[in-house]
C-alpha atoms as a PDB file:
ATOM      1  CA  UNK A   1      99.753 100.315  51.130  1.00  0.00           C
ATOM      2  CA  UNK A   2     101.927 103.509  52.326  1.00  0.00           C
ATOM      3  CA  UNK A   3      98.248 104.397  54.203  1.00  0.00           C
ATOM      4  CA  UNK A   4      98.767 101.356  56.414  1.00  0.00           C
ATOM      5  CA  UNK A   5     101.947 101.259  57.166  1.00  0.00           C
ATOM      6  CA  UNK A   6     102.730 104.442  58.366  1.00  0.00           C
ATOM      7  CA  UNK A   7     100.189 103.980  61.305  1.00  0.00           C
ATOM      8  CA  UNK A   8     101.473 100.266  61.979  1.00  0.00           C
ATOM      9  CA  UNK A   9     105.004 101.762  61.981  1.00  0.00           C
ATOM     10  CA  UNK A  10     104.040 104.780  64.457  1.00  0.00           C
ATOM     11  CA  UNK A  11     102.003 101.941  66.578  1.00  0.00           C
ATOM     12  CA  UNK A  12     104.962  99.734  66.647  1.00  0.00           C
ATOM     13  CA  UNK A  13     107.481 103.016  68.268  1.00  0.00           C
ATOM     14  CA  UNK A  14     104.981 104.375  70.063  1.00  0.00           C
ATOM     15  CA  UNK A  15     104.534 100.694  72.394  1.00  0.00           C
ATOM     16  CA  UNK A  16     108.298 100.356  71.811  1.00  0.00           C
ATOM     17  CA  UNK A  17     109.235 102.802  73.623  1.00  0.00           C
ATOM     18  CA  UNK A  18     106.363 102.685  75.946  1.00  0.00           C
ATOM     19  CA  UNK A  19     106.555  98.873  76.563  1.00  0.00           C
ATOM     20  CA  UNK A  20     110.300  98.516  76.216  1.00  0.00           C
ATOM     21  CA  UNK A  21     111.665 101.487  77.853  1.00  0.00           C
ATOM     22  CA  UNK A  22     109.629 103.826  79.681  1.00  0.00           C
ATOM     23  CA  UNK A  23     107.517 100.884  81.248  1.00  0.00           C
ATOM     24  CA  UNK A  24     110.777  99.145  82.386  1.00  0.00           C
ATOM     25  CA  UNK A  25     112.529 101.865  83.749  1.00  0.00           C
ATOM     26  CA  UNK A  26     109.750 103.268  85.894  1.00  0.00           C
ATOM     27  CA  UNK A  27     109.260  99.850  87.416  1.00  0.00           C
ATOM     28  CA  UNK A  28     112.917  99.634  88.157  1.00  0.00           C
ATOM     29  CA  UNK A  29     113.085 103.319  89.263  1.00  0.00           C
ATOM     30  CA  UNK A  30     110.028 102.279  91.903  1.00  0.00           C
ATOM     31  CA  UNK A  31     111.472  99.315  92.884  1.00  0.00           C
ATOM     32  CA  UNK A  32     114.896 100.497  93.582  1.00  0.00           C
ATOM     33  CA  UNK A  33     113.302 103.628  95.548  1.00  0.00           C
ATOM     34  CA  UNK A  34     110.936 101.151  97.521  1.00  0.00           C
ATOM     35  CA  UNK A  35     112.887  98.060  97.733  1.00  0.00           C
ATOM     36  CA  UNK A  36     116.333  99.068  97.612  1.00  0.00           C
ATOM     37  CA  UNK A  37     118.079  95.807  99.265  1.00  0.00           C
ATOM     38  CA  UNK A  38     115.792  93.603  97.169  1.00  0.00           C
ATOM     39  CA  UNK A  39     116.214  95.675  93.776  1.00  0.00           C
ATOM     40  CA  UNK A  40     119.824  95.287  94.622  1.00  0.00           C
ATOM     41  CA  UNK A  41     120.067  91.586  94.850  1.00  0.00           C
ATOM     42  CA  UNK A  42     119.738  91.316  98.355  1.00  0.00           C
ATOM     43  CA  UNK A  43     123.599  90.977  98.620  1.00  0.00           C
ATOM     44  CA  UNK A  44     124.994  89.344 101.732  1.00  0.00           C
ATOM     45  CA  UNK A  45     128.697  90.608 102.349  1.00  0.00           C
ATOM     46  CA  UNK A  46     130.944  89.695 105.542  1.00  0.00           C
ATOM     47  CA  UNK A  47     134.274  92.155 105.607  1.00  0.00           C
ATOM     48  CA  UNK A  48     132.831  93.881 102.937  1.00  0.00           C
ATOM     49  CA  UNK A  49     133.452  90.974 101.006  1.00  0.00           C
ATOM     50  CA  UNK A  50     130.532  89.591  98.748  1.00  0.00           C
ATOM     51  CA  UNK A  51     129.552  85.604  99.998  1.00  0.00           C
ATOM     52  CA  UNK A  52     125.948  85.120  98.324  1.00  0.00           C
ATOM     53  CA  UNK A  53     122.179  86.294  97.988  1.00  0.00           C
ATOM     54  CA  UNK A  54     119.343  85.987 100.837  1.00  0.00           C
ATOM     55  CA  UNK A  55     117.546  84.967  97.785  1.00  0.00           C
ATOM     56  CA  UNK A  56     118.980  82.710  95.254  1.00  0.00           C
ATOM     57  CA  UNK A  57     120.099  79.258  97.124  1.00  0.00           C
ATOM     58  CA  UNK A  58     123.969  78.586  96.512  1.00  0.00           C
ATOM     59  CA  UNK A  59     125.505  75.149  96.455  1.00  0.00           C
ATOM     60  CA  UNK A  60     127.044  74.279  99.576  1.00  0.00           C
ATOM     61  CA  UNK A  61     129.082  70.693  99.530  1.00  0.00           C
ATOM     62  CA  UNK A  62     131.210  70.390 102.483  1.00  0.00           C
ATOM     63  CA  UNK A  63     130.079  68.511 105.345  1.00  0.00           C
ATOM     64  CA  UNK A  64     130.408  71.668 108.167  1.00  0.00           C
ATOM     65  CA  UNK A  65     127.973  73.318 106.036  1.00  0.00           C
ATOM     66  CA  UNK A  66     124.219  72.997 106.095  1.00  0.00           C
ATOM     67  CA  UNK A  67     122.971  71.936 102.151  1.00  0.00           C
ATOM     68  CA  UNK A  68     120.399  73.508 100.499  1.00  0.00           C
ATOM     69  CA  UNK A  69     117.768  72.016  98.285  1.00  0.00           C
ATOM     70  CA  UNK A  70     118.814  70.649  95.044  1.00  0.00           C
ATOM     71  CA  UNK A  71     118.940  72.432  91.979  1.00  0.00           C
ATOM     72  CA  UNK A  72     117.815  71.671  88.862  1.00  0.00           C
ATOM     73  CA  UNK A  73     119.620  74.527  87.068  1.00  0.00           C
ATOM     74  CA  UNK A  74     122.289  72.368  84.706  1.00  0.00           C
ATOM     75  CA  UNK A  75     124.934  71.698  84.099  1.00  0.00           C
ATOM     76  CA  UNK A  76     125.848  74.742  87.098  1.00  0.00           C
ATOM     77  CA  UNK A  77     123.919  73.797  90.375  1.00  0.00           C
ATOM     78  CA  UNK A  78     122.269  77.303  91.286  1.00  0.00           C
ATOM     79  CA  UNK A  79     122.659  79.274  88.177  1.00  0.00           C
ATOM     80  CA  UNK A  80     120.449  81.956  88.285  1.00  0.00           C
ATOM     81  CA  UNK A  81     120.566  82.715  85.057  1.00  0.00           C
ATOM     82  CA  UNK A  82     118.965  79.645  84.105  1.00  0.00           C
ATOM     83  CA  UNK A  83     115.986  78.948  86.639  1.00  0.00           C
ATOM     84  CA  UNK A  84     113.435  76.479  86.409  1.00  0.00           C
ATOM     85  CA  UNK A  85     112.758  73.526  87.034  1.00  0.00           C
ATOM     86  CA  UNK A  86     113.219  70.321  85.611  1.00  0.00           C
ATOM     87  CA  UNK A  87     110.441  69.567  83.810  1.00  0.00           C
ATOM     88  CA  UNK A  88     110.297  65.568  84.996  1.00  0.00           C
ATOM     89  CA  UNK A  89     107.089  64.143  85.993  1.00  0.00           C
ATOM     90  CA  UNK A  90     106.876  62.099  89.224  1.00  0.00           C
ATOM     91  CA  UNK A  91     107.148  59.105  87.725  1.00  0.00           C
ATOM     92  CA  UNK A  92     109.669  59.616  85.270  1.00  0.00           C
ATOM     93  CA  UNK A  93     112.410  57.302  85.803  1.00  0.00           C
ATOM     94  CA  UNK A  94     115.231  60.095  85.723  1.00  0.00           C
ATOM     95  CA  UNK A  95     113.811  61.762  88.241  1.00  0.00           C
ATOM     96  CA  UNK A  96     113.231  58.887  90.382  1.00  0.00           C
ATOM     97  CA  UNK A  97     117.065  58.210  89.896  1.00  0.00           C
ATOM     98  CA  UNK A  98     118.028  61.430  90.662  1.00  0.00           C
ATOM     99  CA  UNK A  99     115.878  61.540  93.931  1.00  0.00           C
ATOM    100  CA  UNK A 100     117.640  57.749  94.653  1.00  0.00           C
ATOM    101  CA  UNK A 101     121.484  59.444  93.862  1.00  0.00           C
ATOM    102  CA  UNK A 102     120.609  62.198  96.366  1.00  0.00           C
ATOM    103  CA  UNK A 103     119.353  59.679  99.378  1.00  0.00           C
ATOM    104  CA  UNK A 104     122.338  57.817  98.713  1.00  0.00           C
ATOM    105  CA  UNK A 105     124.725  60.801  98.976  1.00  0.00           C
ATOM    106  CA  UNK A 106     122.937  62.085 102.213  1.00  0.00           C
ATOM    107  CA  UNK A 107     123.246  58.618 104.048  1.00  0.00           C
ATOM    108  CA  UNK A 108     126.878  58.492 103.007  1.00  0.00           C
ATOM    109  CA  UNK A 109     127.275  61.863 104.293  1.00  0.00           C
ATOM    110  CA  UNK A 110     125.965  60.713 107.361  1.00  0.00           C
ATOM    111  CA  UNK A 111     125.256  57.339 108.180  1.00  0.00           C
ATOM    112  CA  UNK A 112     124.526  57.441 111.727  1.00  0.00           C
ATOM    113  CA  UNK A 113     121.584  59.299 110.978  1.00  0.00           C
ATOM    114  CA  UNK A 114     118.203  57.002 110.445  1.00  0.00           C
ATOM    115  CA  UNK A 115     115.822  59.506 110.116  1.00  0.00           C
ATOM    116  CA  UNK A 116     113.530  59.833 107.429  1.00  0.00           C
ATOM    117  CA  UNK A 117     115.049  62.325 105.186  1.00  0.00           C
ATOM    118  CA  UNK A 118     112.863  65.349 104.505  1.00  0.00           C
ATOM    119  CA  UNK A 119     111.620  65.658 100.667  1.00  0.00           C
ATOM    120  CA  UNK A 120     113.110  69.198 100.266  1.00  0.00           C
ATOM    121  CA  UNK A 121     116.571  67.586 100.646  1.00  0.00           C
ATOM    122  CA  UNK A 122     116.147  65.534  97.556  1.00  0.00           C
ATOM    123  CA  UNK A 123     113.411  67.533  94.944  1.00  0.00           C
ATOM    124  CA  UNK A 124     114.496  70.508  93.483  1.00  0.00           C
ATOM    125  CA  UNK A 125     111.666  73.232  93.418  1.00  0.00           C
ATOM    126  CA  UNK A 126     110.524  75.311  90.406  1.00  0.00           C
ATOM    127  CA  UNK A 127     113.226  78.154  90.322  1.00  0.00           C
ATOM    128  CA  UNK A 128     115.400  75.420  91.164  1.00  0.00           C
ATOM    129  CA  UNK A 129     116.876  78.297  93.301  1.00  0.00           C
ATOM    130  CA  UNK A 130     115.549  77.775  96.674  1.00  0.00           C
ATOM    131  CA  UNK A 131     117.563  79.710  99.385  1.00  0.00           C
ATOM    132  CA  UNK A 132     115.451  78.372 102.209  1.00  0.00           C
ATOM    133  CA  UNK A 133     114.884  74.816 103.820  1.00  0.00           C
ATOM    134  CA  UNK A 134     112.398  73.671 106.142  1.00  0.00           C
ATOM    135  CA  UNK A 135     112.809  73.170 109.769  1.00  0.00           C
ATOM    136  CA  UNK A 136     112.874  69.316 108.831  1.00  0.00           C
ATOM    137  CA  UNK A 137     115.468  69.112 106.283  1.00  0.00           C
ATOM    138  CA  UNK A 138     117.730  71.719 108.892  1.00  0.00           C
ATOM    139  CA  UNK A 139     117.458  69.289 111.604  1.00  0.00           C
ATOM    140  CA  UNK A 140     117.781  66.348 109.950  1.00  0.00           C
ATOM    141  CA  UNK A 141     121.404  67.701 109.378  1.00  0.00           C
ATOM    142  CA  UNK A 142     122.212  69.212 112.402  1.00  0.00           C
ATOM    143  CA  UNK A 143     123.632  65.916 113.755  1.00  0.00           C
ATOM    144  CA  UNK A 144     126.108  65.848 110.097  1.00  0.00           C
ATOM    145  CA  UNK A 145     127.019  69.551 110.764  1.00  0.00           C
ATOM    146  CA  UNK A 146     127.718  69.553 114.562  1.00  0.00           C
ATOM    147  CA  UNK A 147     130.051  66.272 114.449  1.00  0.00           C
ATOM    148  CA  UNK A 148     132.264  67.787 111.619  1.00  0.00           C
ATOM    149  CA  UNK A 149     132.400  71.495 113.634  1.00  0.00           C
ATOM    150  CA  UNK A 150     133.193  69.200 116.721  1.00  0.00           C
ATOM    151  CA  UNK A 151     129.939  70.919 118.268  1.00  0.00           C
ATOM    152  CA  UNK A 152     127.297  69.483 120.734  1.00  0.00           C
ATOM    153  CA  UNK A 153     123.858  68.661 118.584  1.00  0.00           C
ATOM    154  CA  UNK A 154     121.824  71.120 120.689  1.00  0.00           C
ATOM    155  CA  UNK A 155     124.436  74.212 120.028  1.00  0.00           C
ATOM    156  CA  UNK A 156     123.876  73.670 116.517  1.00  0.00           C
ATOM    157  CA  UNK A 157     119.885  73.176 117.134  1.00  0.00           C
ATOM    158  CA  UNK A 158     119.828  76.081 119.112  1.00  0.00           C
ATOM    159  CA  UNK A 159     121.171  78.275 115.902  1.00  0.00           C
ATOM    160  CA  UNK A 160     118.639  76.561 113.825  1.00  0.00           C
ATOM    161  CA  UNK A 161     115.925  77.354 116.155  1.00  0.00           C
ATOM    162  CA  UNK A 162     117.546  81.415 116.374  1.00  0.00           C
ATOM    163  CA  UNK A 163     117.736  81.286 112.548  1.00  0.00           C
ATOM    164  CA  UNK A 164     114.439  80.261 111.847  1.00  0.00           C
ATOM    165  CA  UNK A 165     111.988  82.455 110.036  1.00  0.00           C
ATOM    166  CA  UNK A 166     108.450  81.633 111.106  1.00  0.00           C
ATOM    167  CA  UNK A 167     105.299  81.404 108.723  1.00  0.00           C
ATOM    168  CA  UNK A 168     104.607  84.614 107.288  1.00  0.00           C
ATOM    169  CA  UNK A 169     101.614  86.894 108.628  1.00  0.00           C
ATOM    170  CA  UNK A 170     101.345  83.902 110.883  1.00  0.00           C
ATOM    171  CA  UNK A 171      99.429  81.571 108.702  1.00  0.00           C
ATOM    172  CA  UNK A 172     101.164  81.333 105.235  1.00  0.00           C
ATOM    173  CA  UNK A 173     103.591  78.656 104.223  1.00  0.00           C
ATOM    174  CA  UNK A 174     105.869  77.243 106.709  1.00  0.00           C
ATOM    175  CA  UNK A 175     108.730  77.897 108.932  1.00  0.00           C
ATOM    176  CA  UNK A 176     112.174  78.133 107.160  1.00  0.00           C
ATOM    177  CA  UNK A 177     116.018  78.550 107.453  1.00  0.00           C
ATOM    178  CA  UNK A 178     117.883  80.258 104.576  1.00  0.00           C
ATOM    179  CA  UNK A 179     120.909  78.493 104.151  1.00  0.00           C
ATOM    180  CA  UNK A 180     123.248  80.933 103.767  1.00  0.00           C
ATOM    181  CA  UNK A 181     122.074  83.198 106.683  1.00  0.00           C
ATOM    182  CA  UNK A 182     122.049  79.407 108.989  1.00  0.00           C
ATOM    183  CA  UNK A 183     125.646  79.039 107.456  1.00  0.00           C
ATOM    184  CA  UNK A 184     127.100  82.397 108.237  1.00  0.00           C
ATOM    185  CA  UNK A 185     126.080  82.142 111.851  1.00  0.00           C
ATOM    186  CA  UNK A 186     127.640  78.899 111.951  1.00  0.00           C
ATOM    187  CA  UNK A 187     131.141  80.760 111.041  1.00  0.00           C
ATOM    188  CA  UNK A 188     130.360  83.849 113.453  1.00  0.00           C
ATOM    189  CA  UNK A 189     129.273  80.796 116.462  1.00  0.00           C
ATOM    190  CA  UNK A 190     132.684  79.240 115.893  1.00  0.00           C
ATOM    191  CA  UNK A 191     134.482  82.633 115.479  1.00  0.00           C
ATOM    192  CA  UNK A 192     135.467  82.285 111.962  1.00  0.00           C
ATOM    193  CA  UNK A 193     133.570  85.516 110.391  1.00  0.00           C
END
């Protein structure tokens, strides 16, 4: 017995400390030496003052702010620490009452507005942690923003449009807006940081 365990035991430190520490730290070591915003958290600060990540989609609620896709991180809207997604079919009736609750609250938020409502605005994605929106769901609440900033529609369009990040390599995905970078100029536009 003592003749197979010693070598299972060596086996089992040997990947231990290969799998669970050496492996991890070089891969951390090259990312923070390659990546170093990214590796970092890609931390946005204004006045040195910490107000999000480029890449994990916070909750914004108020109506001079541009909202972000819904989150299916509970009970905390955008908790990292708890991506995924919701796990609800398309025709599961929760979800179907959660996408109904969410077109509700975006017509109430704006009633003037007739538009078809983009999907983004009421699914929550896979991480559940979506920083970016598409071009749709931006404009569809450009009218919402600009009346509570007491701005013209086209100012706020015209950030949009400056704010936009087009399809990558020119052919993959779509053109987006992160929220947070769309909200930040929004402050800086109106002089407020």
């Amino acid at each position: 017995m003592t003749s197979q365990l010693r070598p299972a035991l060596t086996v089992f430190a040997a990947l231990t400390l290969i799998c669970g520490v050496l492996y991890p730290l070089a891969v951390s070591g090259i990312g923070a030496a390659a990546f170093p915003r990214q590796a970092a958290g890609s931390i946005v600060t204004v006045d040195g003052k910490a107000v999000g990540s480029a890449l994990i989609g916070q909750a914004f609620t108020s109506p001079r702010y541009f909202w972000g896709r819904p989150s299916a991180t509970a009970p905390m809207p955008n908790n990292a620490a708890g991506s995924g997604g919701s796990n609800l079919g398309p025709t599961n009736p929760a979800l179907l009452d959660a996408v109904r609750a969410r077109i509700v609250a975006l017509r109430a938020a704006d009633p003037g507005n007739t538009a078809a409502i983009p999907v983004d605005l009421v699914t929550a994605s896979a991480s559940g942690l979506d920083p970016e929106i598409s071009l749709a769901a931006a404009r569809y609440q450009a009218g919402r923003v600009a009346g509570a900033r007491h701005l013209s529609r086209e100012q706020v369009l015209a950030l949009i449009d400056r704010e936009t990040r087009p399809r990558w390599l020119g052919f993959f995905g779509e053109a987006r807006v992160n929220v947070l970078a769309l909200n930040l100029a929004l402050e800086r536009a109106q002089g407020r940081g």
